[in-house]
N, C-alpha and C. Protein backbone atom coordinates (compact mmCIF):
# COMPACT_ATOMS: atom_id res chain seq x y z
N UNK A 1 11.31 -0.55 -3.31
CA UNK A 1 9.99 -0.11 -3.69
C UNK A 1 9.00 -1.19 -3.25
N UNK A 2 7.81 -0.58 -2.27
CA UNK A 2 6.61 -1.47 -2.38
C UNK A 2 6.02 -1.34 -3.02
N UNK A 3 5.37 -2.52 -3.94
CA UNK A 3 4.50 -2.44 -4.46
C UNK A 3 2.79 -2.45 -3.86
N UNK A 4 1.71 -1.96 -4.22
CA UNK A 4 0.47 -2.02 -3.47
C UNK A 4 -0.22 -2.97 -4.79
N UNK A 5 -0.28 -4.06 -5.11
CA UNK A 5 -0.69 -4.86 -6.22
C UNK A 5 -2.40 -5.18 -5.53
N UNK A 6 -3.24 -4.87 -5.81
CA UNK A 6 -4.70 -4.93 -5.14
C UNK A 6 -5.46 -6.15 -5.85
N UNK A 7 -6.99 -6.48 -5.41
CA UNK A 7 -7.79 -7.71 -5.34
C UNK A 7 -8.10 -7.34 -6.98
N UNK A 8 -8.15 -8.58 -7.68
CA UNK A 8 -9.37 -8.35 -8.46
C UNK A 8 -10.66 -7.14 -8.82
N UNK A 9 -10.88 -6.48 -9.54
CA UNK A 9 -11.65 -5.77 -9.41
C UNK A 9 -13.49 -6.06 -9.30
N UNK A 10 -14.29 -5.39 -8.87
CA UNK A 10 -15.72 -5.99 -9.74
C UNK A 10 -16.07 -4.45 -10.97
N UNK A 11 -16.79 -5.28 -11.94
CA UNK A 11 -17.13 -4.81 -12.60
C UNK A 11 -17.56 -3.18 -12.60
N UNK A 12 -17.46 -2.40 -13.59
CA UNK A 12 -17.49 -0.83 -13.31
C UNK A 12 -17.09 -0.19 -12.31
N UNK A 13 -16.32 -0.79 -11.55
CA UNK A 13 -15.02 0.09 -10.21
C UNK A 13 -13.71 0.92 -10.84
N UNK A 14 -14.37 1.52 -10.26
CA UNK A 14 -13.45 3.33 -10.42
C UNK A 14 -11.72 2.78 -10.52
N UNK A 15 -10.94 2.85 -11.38
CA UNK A 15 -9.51 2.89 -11.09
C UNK A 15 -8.85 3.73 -10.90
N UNK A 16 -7.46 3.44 -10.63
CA UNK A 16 -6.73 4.58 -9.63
C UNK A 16 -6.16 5.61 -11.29
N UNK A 17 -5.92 4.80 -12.32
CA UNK A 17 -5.76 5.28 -13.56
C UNK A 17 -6.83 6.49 -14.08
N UNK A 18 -8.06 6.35 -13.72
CA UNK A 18 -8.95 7.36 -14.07
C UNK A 18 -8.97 8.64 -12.89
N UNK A 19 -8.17 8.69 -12.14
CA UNK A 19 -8.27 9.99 -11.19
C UNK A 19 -7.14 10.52 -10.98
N UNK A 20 -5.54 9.39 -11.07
CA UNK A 20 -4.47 10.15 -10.73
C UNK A 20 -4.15 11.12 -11.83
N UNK A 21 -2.78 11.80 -11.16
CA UNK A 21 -2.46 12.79 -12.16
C UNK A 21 -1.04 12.51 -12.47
N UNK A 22 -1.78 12.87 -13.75
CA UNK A 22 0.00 11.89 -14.76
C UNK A 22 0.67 13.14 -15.30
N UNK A 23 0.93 14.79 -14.49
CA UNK A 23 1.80 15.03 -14.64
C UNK A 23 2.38 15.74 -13.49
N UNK A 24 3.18 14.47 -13.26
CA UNK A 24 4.00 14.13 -11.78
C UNK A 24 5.37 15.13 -11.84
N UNK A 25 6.03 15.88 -10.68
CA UNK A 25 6.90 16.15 -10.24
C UNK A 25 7.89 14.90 -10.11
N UNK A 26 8.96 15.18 -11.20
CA UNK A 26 10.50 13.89 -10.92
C UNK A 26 11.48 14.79 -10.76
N UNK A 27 12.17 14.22 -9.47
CA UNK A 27 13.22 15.20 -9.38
C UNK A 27 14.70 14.21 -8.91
N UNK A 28 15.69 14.36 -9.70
CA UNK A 28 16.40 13.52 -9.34
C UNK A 28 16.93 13.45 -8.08
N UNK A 29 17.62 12.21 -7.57
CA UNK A 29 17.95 11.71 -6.46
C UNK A 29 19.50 12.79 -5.94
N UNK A 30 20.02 13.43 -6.23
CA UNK A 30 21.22 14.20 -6.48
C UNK A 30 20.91 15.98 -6.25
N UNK A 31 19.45 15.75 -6.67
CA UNK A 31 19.19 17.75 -6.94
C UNK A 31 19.33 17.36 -4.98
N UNK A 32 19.13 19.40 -4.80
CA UNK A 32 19.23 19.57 -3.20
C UNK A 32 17.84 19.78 -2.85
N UNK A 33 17.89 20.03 -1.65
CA UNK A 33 16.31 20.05 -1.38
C UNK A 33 15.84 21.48 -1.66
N UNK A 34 16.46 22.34 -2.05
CA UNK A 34 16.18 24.16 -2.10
C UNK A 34 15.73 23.78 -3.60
N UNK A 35 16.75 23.27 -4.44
CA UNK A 35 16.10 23.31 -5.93
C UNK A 35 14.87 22.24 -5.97
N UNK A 36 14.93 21.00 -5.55
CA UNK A 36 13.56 20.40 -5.26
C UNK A 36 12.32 21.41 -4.78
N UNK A 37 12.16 21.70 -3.58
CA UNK A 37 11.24 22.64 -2.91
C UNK A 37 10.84 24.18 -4.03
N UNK A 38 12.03 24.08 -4.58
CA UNK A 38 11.47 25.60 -5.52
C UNK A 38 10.69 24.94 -6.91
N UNK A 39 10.93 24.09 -6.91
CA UNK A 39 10.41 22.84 -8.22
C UNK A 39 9.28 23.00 -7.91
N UNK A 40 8.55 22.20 -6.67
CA UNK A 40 7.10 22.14 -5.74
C UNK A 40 6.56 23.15 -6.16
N UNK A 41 7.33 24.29 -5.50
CA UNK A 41 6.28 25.54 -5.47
C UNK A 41 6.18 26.00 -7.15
N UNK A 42 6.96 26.22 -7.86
CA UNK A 42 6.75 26.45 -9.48
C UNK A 42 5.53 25.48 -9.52
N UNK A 43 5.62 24.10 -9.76
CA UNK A 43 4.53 23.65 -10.35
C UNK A 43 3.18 23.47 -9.01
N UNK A 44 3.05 23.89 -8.28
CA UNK A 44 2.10 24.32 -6.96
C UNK A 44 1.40 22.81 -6.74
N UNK A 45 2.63 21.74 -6.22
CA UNK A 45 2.35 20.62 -6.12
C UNK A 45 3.00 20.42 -4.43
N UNK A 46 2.75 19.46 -3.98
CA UNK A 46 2.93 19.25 -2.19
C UNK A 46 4.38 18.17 -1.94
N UNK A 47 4.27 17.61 -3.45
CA UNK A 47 5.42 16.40 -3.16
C UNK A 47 6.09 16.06 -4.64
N UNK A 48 7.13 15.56 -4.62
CA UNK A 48 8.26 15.76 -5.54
C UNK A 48 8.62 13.95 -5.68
N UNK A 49 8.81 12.96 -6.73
CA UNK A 49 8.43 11.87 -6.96
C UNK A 49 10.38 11.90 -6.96
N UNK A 50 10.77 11.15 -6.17
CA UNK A 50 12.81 11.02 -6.40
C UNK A 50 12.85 10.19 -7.29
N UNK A 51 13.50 10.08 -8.56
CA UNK A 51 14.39 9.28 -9.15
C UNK A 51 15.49 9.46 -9.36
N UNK A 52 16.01 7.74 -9.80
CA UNK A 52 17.23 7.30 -10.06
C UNK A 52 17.53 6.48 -11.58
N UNK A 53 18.37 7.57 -12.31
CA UNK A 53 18.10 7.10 -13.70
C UNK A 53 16.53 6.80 -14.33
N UNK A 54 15.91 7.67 -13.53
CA UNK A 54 14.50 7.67 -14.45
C UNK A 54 13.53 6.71 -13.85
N UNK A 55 13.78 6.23 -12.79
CA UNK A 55 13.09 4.81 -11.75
C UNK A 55 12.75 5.59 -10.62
N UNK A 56 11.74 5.59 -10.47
CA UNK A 56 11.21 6.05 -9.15
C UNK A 56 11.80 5.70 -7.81
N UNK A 57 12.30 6.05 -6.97
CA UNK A 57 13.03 5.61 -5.65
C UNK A 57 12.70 5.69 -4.23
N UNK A 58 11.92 6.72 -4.26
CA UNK A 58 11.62 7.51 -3.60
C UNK A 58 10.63 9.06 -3.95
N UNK A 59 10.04 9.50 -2.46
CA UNK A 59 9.19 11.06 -2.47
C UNK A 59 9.98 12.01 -1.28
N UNK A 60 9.88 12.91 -1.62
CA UNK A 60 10.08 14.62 -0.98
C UNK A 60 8.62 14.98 -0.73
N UNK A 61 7.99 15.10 0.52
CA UNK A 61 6.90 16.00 0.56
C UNK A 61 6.95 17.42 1.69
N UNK A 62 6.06 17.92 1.08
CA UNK A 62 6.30 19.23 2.03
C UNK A 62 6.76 18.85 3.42
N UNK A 63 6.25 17.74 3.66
CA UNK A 63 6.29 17.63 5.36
C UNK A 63 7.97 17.23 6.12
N UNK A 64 8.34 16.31 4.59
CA UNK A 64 9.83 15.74 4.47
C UNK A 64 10.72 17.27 4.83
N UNK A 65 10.31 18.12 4.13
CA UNK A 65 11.24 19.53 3.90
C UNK A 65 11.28 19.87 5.24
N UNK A 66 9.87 20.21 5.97
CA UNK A 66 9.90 20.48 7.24
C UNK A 66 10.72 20.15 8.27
N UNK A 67 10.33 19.08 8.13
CA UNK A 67 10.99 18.36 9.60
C UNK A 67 12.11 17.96 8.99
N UNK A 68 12.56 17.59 8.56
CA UNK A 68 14.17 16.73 8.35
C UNK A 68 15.24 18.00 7.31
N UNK A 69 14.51 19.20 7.29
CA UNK A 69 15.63 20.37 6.90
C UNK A 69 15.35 21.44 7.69
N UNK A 70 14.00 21.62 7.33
CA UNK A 70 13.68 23.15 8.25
C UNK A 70 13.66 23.21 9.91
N UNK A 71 13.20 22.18 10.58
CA UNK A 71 13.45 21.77 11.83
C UNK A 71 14.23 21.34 12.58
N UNK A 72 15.19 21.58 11.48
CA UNK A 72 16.64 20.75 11.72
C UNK A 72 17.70 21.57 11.71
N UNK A 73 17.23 22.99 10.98
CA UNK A 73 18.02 23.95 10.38
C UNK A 73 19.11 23.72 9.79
N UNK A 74 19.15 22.65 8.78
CA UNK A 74 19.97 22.52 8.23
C UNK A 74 19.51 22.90 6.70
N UNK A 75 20.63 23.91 6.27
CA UNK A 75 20.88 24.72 4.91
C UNK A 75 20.52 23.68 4.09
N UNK A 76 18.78 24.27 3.44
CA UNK A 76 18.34 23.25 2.06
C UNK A 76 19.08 23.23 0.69
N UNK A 77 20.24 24.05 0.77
CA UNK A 77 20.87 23.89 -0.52
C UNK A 77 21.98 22.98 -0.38
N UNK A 78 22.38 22.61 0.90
CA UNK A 78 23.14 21.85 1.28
C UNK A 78 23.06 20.02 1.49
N UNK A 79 21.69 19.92 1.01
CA UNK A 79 21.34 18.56 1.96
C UNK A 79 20.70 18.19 0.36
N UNK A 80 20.78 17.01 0.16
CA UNK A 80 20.44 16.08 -0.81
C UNK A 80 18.66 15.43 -1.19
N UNK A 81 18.39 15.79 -1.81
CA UNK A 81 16.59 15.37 -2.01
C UNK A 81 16.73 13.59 -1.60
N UNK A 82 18.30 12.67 -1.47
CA UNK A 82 18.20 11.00 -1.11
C UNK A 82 18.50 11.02 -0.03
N UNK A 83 19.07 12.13 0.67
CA UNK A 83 19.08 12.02 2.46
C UNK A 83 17.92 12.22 3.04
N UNK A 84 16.82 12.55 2.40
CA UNK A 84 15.47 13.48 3.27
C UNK A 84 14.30 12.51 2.44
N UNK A 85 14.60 12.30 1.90
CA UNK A 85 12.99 11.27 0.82
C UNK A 85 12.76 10.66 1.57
N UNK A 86 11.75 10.13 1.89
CA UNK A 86 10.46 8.85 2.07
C UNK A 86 10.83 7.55 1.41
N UNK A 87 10.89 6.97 2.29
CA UNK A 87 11.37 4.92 1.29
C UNK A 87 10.62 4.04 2.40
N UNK A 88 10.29 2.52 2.24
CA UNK A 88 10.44 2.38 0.56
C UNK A 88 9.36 3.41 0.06
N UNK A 89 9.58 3.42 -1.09
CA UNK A 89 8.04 4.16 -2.01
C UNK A 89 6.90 2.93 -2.17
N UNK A 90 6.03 3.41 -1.64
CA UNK A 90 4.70 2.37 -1.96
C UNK A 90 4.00 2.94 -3.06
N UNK A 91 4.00 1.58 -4.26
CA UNK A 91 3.54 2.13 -5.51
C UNK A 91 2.34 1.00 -5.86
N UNK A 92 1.09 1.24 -7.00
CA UNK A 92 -0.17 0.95 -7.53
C UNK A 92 0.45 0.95 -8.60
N UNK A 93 -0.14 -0.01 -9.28
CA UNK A 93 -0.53 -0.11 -10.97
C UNK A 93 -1.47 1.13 -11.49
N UNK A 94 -1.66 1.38 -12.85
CA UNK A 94 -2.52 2.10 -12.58
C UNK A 94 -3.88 1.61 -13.19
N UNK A 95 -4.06 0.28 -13.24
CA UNK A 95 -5.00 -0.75 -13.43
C UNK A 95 -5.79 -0.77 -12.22
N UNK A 96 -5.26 -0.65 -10.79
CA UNK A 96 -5.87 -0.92 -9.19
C UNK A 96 -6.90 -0.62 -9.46
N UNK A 97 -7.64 -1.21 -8.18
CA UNK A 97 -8.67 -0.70 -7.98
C UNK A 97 -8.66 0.60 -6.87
N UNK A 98 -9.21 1.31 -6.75
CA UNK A 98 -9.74 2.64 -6.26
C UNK A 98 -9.92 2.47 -4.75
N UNK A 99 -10.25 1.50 -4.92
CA UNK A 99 -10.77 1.24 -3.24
C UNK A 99 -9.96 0.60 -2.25
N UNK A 100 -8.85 -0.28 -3.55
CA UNK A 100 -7.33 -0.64 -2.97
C UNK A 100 -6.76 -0.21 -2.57
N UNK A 101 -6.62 1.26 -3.77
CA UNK A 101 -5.40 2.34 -3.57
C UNK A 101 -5.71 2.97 -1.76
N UNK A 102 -6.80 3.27 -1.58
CA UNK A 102 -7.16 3.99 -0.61
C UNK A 102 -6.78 2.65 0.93
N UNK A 103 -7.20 1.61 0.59
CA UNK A 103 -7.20 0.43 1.39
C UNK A 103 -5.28 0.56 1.88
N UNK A 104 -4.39 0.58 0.65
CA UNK A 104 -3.27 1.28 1.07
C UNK A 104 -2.78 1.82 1.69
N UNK A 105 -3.02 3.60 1.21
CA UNK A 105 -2.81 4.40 1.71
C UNK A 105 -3.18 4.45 3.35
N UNK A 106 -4.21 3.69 3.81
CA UNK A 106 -4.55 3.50 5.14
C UNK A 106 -3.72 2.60 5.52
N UNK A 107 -3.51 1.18 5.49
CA UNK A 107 -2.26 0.83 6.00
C UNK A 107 -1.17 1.36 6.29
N UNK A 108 -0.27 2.13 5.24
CA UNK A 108 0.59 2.26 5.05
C UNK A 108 0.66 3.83 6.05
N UNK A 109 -0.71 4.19 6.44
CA UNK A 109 -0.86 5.77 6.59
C UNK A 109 -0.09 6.67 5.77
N UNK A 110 -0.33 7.15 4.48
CA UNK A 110 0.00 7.38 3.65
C UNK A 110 -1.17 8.52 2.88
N UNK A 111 -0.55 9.64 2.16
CA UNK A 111 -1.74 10.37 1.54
C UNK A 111 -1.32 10.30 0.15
N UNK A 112 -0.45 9.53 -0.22
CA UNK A 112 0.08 9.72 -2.11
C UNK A 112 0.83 7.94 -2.31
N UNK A 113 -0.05 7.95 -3.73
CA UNK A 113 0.25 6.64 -3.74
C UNK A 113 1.20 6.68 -5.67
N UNK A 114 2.74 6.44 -5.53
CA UNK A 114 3.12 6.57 -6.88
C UNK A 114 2.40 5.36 -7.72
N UNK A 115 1.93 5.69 -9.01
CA UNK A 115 1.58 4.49 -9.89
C UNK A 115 2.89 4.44 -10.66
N UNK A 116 3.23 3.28 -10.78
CA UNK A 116 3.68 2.65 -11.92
C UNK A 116 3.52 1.64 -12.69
N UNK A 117 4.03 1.64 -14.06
CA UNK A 117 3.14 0.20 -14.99
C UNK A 117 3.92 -0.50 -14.91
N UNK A 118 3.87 -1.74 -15.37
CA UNK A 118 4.28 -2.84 -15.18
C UNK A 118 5.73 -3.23 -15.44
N UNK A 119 6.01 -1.95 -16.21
CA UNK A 119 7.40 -2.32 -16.26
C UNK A 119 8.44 -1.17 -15.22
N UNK A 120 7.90 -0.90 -14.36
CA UNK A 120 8.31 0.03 -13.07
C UNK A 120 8.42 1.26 -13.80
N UNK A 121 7.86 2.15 -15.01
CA UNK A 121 7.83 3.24 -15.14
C UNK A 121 6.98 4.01 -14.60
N UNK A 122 7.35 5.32 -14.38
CA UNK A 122 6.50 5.82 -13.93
C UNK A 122 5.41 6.48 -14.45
N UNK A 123 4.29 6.00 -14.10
CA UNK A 123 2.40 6.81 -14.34
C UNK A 123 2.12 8.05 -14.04
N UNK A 124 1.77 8.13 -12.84
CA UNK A 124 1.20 9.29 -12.22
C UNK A 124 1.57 9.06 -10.40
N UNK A 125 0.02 9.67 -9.90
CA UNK A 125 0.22 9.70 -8.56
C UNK A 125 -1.22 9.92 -8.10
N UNK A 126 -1.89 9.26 -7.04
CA UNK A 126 -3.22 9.29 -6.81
C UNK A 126 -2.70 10.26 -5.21
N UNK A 127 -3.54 11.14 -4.47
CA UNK A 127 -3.71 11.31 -3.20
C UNK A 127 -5.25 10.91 -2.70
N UNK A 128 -4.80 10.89 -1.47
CA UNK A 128 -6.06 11.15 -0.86
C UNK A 128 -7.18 12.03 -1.01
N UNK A 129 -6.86 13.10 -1.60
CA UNK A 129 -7.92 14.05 -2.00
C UNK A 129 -8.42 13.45 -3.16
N UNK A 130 -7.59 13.09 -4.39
CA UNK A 130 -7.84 12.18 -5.61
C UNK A 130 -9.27 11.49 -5.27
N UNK A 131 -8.99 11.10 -4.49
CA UNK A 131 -9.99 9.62 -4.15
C UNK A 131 -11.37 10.09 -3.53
N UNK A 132 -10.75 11.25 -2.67
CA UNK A 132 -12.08 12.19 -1.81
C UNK A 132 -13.18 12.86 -2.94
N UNK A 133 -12.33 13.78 -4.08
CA UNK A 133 -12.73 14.24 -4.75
C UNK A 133 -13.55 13.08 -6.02
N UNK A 134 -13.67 12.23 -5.80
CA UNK A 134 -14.09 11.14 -6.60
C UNK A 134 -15.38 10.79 -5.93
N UNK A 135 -15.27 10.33 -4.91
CA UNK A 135 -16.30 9.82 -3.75
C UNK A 135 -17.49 11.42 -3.51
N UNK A 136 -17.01 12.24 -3.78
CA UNK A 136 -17.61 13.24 -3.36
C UNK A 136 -18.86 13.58 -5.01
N UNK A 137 -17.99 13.08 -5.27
CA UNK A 137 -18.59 13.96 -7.13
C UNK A 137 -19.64 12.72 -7.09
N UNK A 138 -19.31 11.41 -6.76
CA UNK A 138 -19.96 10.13 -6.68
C UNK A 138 -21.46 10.53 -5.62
N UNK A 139 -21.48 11.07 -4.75
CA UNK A 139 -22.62 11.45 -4.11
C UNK A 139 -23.10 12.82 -4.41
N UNK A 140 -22.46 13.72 -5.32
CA UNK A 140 -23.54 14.62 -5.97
C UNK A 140 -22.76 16.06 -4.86
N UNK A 141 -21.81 15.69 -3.90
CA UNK A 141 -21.25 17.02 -3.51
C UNK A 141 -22.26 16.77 -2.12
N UNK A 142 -22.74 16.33 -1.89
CA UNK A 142 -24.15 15.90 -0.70
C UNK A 142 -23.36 15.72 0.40
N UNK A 143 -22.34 15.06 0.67
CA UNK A 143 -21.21 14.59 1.86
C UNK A 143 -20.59 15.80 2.22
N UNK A 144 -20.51 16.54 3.47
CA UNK A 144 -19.49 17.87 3.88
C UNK A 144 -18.62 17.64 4.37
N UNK A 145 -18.13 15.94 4.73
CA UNK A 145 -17.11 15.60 4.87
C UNK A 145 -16.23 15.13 3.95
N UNK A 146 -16.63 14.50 2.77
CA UNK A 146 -16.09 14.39 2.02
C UNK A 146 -15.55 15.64 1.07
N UNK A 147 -16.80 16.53 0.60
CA UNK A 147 -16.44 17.85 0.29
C UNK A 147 -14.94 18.55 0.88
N UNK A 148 -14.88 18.61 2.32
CA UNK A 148 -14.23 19.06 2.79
C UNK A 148 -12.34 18.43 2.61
N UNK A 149 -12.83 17.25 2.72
CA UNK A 149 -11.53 16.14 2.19
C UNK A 149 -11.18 16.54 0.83
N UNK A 150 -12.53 17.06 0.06
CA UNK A 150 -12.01 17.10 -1.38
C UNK A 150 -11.84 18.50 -1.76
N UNK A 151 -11.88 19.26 -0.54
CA UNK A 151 -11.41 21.05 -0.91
C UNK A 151 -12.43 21.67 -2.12
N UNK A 152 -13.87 20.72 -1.53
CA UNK A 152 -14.57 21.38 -2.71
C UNK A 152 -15.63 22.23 -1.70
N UNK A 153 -15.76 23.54 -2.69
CA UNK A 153 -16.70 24.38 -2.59
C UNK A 153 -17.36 25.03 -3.11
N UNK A 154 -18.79 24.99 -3.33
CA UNK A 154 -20.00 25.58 -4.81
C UNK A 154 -19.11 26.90 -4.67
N UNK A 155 -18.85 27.72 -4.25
CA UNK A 155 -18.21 29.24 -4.22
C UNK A 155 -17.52 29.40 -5.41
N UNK A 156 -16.42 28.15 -5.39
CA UNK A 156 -15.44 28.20 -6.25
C UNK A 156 -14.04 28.70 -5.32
N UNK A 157 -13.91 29.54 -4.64
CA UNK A 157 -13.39 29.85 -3.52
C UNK A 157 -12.36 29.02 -3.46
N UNK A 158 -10.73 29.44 -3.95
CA UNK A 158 -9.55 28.87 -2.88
C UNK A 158 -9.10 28.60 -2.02
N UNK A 159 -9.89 30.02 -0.99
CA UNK A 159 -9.95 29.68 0.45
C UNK A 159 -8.87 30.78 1.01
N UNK A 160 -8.63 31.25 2.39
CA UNK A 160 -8.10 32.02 2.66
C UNK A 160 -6.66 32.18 2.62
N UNK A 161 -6.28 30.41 2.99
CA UNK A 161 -4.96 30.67 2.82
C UNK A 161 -4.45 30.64 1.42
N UNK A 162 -3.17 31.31 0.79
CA UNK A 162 -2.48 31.32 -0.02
C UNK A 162 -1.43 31.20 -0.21
């Protein structure tokens, strides 16, 4: 596991604690990727957090499923959610700062950042949209790029695809 441990904060900066979402997809290191992936879609989430005995280890994201089962054609009930995960896992406190997490996720090119507290349990999970949708609400919805990063629209509108 990496950790993403960030600068000092300044005063009244947004933390990664006030935007992620702390109710995370855990799926153990053992399930297959068919029962993982049907997990995703039940709770209509993009990525699946791997643990081991309750310790974060690793992620499954849609894109993991793709390419390393579906592109591979190899039978998702057959293949293991610890053969196909994402490692190391790059993880935030959920103390960070906001501007860290994102400072991260760009290094690392990365769109999901696991938090955990200090004693490696697991928090939540910030994305990139997290952060978009923050920055966006922060300028009043005024940014159409950010909007767009943050899948926001006055309509209300889901959008076409489903």
């Amino acid at each position: 596991m990496t950790h993403a441990w960030d600068q000092p904060m300044s005063k009244g900066e947004e933390t990664v604690d006030k935007v992620m979402s702390k109710d995370v997809l855990a799926v153990d290191l053992n399930a297959n990727a068919k029962d993982c992936a049907r997990a995703m879609t039940k709770k209509g989430v993009s990525c699946a957090v791997i643990t081991e005995e309750g310790t974060a280890v690793g992620i499954v994201t849609e894109r993991d499923l793709v390419s390393k089962v579906l592109a591979e054609s190899i039978e998702p009930n057959k293949v293991l959610v610890r053969d196909i995960m994402s490692t190391p896992l790059i993880t935030t406190p959920p103390d960070a700062a906001l501007v860290g997490a994102a400072e991260v996720m760009a290094q690392y090119r990365i769109r999901r950042l696991v938090v955990v507290d200090s004693s490696g349990a697991l928090s939540g999970i910030v994305t990139a949209g997290d952060i978009a949708r923050t920055l966006a609400e922060k300028k009043q919805y005024q940014d159409a790029t950010l909007n767009a990063m943050a899948r926001y629209s006055e309509s209300g509108d889901s959008g076409p695809y489903q």
